[in-house]
Protein backbone atom coordinates (compact mmCIF):
# COMPACT_ATOMS: atom_id res chain seq x y z
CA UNK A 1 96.11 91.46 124.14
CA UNK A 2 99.50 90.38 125.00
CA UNK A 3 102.40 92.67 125.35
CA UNK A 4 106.27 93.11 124.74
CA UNK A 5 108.63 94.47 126.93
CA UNK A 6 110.83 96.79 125.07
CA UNK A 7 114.64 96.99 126.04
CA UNK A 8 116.60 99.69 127.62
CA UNK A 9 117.20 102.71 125.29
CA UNK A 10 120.59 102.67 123.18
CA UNK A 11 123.62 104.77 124.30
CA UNK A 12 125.59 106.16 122.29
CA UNK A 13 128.46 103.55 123.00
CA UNK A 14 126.04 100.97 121.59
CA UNK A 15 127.56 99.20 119.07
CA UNK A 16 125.60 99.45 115.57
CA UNK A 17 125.10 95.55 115.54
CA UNK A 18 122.84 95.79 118.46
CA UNK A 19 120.49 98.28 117.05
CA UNK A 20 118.09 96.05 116.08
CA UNK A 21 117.27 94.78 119.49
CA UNK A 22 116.31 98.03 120.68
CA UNK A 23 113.51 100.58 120.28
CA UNK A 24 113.73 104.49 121.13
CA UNK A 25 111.34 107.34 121.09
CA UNK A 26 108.25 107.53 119.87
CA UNK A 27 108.49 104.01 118.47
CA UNK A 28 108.95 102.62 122.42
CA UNK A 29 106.16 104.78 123.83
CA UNK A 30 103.73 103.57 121.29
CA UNK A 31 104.56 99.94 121.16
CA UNK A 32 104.14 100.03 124.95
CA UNK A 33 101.26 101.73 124.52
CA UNK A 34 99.30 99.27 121.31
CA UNK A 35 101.36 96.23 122.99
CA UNK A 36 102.77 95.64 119.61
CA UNK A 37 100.36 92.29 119.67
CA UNK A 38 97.80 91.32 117.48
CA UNK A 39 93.81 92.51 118.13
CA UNK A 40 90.53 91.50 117.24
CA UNK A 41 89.52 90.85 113.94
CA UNK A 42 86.48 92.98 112.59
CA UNK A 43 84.76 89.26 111.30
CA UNK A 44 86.21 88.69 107.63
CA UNK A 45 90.28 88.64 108.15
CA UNK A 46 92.24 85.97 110.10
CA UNK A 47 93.70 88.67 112.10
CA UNK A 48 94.42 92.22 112.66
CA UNK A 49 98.19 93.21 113.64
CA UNK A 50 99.35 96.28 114.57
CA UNK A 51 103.00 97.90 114.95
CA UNK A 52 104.54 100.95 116.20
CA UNK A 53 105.31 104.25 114.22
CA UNK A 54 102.81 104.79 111.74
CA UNK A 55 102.32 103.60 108.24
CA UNK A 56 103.25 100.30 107.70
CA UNK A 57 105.20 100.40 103.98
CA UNK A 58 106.40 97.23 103.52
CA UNK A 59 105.22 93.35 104.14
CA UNK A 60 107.69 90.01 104.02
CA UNK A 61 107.14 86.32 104.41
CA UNK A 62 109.88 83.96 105.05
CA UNK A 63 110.23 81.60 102.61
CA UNK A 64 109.75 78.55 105.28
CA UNK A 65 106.69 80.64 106.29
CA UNK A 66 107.63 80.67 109.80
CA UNK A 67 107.96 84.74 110.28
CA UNK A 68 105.97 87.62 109.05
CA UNK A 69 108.00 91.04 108.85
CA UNK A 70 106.62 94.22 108.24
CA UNK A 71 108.19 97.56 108.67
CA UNK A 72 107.33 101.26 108.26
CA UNK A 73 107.42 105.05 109.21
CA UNK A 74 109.66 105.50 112.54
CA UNK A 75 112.58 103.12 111.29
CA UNK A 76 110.77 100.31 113.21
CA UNK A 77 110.97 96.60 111.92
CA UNK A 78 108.52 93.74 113.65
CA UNK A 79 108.72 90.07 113.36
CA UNK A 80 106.02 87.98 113.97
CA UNK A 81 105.27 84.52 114.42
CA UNK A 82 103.22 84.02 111.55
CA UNK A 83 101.33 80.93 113.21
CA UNK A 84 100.10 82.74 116.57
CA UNK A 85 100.53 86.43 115.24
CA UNK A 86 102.53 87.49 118.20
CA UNK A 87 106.24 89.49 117.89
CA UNK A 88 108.66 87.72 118.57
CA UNK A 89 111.21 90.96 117.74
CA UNK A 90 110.34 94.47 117.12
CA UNK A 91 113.33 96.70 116.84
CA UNK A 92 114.45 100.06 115.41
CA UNK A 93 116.27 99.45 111.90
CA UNK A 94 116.25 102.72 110.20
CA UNK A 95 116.56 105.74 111.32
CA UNK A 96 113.04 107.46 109.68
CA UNK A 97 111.03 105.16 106.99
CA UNK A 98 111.64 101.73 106.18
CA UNK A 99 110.84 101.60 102.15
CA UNK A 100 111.39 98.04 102.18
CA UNK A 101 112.05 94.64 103.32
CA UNK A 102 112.93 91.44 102.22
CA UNK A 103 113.65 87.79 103.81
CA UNK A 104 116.27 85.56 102.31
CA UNK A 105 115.55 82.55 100.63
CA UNK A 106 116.70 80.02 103.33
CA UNK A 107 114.79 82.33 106.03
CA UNK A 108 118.36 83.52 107.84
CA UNK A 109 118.87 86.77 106.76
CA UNK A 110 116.97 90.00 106.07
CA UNK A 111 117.78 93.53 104.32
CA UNK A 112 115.99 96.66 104.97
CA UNK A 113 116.23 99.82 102.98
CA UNK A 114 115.39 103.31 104.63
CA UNK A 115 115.38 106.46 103.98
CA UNK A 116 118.38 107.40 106.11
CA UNK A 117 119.82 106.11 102.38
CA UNK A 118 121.28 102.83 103.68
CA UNK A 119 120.77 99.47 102.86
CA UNK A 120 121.34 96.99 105.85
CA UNK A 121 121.48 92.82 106.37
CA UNK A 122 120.30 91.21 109.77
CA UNK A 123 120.39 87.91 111.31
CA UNK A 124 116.51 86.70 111.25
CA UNK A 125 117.34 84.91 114.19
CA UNK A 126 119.60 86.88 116.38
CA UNK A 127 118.33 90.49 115.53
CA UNK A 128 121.82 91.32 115.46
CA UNK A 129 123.19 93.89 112.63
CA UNK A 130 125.31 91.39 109.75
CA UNK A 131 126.24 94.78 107.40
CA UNK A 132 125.33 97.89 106.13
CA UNK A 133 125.89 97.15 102.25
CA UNK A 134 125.47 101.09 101.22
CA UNK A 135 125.33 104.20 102.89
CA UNK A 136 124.28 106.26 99.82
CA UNK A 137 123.51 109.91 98.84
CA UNK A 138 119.51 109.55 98.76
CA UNK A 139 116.58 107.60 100.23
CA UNK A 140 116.51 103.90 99.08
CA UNK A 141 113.32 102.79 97.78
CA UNK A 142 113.00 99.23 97.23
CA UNK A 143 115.02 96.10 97.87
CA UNK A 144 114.98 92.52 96.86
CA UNK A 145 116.87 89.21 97.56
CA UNK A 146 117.75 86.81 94.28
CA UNK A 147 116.55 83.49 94.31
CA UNK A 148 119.44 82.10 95.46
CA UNK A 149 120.14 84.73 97.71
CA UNK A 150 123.35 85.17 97.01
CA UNK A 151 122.48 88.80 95.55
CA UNK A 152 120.35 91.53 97.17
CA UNK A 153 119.51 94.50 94.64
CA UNK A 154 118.64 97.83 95.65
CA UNK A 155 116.44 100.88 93.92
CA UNK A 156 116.96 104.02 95.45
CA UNK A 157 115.71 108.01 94.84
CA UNK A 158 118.59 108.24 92.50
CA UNK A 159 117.04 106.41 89.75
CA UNK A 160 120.06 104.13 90.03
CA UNK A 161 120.24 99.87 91.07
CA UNK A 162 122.60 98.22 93.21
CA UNK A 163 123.44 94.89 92.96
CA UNK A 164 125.73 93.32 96.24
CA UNK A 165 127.14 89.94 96.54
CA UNK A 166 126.10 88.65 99.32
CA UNK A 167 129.02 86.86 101.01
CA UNK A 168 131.36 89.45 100.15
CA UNK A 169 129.17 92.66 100.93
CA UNK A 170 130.67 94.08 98.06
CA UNK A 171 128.69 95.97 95.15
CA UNK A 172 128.61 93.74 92.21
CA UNK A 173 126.50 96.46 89.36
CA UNK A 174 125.52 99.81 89.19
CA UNK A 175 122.16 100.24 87.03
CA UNK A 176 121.20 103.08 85.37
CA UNK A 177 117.53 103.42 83.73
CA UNK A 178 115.73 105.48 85.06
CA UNK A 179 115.47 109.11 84.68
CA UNK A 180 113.43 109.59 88.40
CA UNK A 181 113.57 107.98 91.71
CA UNK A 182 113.17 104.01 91.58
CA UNK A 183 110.20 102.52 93.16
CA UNK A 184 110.05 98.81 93.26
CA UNK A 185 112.82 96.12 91.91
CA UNK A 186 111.81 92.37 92.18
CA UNK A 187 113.65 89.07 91.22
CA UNK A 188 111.81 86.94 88.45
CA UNK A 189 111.52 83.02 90.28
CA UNK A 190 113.76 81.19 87.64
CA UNK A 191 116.83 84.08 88.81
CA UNK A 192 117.20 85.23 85.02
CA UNK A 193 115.84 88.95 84.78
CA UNK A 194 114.84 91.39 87.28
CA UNK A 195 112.29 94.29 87.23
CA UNK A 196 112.17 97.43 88.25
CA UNK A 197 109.68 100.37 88.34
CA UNK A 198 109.96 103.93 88.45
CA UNK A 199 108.88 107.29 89.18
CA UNK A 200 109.24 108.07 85.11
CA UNK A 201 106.82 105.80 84.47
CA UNK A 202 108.96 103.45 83.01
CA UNK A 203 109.20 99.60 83.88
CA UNK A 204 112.71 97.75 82.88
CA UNK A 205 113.44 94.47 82.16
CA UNK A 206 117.33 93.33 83.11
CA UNK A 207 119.13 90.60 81.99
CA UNK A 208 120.49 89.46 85.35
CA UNK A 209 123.57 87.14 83.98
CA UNK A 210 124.70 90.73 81.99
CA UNK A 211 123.00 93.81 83.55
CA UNK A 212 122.10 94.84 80.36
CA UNK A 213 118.03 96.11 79.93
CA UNK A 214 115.65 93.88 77.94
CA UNK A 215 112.92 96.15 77.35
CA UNK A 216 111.13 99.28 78.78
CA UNK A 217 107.97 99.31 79.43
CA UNK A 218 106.93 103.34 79.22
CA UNK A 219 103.43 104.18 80.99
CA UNK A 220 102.09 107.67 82.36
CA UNK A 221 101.83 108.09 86.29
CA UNK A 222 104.47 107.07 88.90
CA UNK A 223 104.86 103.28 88.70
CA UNK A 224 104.36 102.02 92.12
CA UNK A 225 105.26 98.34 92.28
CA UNK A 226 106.26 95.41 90.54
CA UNK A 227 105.53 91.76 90.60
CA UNK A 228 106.59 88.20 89.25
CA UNK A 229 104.32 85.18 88.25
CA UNK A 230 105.67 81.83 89.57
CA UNK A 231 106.10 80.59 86.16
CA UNK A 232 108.69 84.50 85.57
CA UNK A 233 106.43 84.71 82.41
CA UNK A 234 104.53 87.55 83.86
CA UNK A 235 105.39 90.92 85.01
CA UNK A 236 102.57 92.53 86.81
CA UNK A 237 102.85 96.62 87.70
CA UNK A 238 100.48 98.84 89.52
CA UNK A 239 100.92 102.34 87.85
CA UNK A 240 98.88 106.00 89.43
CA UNK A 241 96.41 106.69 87.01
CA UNK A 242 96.55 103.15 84.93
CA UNK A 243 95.79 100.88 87.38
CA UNK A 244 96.95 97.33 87.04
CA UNK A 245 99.12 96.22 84.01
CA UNK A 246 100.00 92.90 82.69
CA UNK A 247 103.17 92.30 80.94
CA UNK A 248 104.45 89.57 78.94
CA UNK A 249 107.91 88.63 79.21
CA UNK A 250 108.85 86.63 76.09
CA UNK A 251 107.18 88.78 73.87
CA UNK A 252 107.47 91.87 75.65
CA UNK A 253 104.05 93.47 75.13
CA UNK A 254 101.69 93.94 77.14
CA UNK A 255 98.63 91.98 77.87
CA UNK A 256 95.01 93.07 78.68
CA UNK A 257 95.17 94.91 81.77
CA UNK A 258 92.83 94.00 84.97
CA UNK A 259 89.10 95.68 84.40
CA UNK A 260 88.57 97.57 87.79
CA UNK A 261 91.86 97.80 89.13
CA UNK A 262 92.05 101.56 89.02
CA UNK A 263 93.58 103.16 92.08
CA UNK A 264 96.25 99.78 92.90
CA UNK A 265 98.87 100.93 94.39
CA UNK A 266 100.08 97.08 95.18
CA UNK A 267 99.98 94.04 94.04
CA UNK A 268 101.22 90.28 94.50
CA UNK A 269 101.26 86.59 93.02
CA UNK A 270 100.55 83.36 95.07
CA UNK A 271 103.18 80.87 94.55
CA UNK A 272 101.18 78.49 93.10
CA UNK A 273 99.73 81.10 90.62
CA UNK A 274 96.56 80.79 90.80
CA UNK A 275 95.97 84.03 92.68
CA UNK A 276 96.71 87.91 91.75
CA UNK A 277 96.35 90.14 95.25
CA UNK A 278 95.87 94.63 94.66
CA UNK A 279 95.60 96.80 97.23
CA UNK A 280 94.53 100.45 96.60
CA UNK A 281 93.88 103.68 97.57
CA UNK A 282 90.66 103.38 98.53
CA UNK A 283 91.19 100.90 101.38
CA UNK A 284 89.86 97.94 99.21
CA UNK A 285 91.68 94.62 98.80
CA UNK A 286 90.95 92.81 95.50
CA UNK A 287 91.40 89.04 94.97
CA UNK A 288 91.56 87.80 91.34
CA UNK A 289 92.14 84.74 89.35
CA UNK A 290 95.17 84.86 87.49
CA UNK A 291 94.08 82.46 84.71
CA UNK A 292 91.47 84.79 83.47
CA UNK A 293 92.06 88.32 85.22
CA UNK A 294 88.25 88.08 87.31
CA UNK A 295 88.35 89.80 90.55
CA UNK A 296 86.56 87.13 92.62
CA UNK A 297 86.72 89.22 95.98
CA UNK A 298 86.56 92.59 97.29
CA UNK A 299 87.31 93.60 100.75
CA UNK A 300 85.34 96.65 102.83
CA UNK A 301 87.56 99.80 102.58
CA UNK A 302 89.86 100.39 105.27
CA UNK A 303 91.50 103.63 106.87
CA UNK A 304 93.74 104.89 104.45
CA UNK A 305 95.31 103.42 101.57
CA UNK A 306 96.82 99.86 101.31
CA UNK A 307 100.29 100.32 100.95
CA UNK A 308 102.02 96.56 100.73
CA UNK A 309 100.54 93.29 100.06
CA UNK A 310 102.27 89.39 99.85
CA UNK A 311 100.85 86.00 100.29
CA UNK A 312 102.09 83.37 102.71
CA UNK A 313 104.12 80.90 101.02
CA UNK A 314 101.30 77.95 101.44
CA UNK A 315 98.63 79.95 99.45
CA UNK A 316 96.34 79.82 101.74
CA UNK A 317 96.89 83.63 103.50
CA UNK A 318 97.46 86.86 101.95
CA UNK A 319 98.74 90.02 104.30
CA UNK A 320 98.05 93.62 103.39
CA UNK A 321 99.15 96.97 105.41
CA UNK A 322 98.16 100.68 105.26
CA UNK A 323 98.03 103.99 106.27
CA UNK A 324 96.87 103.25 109.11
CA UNK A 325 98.98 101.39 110.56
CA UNK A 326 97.55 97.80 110.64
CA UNK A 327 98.34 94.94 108.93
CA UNK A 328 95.51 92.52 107.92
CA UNK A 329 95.85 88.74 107.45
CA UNK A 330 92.99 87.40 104.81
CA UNK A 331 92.43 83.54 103.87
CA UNK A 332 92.65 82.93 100.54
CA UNK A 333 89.75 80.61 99.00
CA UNK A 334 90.42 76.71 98.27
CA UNK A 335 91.55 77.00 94.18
């Protein structure tokens, strides 16, 4: 297992831009302690990563699918090489959770979202600090780049999204439509809508170009993420107590949900779309095709729930964290 050596602590002179080179606390102690590397695999995954602090609560590719970042409980962000599966930065981010994560279209930038209720944008690169875009009045939940990335939107426990330019930093649209806590907010591919998911139950369709909602989607149970198909005709949500749900966006109703995708608290499409990836509460990992909603794989149950789940941008790997604190890389079968 190969190690990282972790810098000196931050003083308080520190200037905020170098934060994310550095790790304090209880985050240093146990990345010195796991090595921060990647360990063996128990026979069925590619690999088996695992980072400091806890619960890992949030997975992101880079769109040239050179880096792997996940982040988590003790504001600690990693980036790994996602060839070898070794770090090449873990830093502290956040102070307390990271809810989210997100890499920018041309691979340069990322933004985090914590529960220290700021939203911040980093040099992939570097490490170094770029902005904070919001130092708000709650946790904030969710975050997502556009397309284009020229626009990072936010959900946070307000029930409220945030839209920011970008280049300019500055907020662009305030969103209100939820009546609880937003949970999830993703881009659709062709940059037109955007979805996000609530507490309330409710899933809404934006018109990006206007800000103005499309449709709601009203469910029972906290709705805990939302996904795109390639082809932006396809919002998929995972939902407590409904499992899996299909939604079409031209017609705006919803199609037959997935049989046996009770408990998902996850879910992802593979960029070519042949592929739907759930993770759930039990541990389990569920594979389906897309063109006819089978489940064509189940993995063995893992400690604690799966919590995040995205597929490399080639197809051919999908990465899932959890509870406890390990983040899986799983091949994907030739379509």
């Amino acid at each position: 297992m190969s190690t990282v050596t972790l810098p000196a602590v931050e003083s308080p002179a520190t200037p905020r831009r170098h934060r994310m080179v550095v790790a304090v606390g209880v985050v240093a102690a146990l990345a010195l302690l796991c090595g921060v590397a990647w360990v063996a695999t128990r026979g069925t995954e590619l690999a088996t990563l695992r980072s400091p602090g806890g619960v890992v609560r949030a997975v992101s590719f880079s769109p040239d699918g050179a880096t792997l970042a996940t982040a988590g409980d003790g504001g600690a962000l990693t980036l790994w090489d996602a060839t070898s599966y070794r770090v090449s930065h873990q830093c502290v981010v956040h102070t307390g959770v990271v809810h989210g994560v997100a890499v920018s279209p041309d691979s340069r930038r990322l933004v985090t979202a914590g529960a220290d209720h700021t939203v911040r944008l980093w040099d992939e690169a570097t490490g170094a600090e770029v902005a904070t875009l919001a130092t708000l009045t709650q946790s904030v939940n969710a975050v997502a780049f556009s397309p284009d990335g020229s626009v990072v939107a936010a959900g946070g426990a307000d029930g409220k999204l945030r839209l920011w330019d970008v280049e300019s930093r500055r907020q662009v649209r305030l969103l209100h439509g939820h009546a609880k806590a937003v949970r999830a907010v993703a881009f659709s591919p062709d940059g037109t809508t955007l979805a996000t998911g609530g507490e309330d139950g409710v899933t809404v369709l934006w018109d990006r170009k206007t800000g103005k909602p499309l449709t709601r989607w009203a469910t029972t149970g906290r709705v805990h993420a939302v996904a795109y198909s390639p082809d932006s005709r396809t919002v998929a949500t995972t939902t407590t107590g409904r499992g899996v749900q299909l939604w079409d966006t031209q017609t705006r109703q919803e199609r037959p949900k997935l049989t046996g995708g009770a408990g998902a608290t996850c879910v992802a499409f593979s960029g070519d779309g042949h592929w739907l990836a759930t993770g759930h509460e039990d541990g389990t990992v569920k594979l389906w095709d897309a063109a006819d909603s089978r489940a064509v794989r189940t993995t063995a149950g893992r400690s604690g729930s799966v919590t995040a789940v995205a597929f490399a941008p080639d197809g051919r790997r999908v990465v899932t964290a959890g509870g406890d604190g390990t983040v899986n890389v799983w091949p994907v079968p030739a379509k």
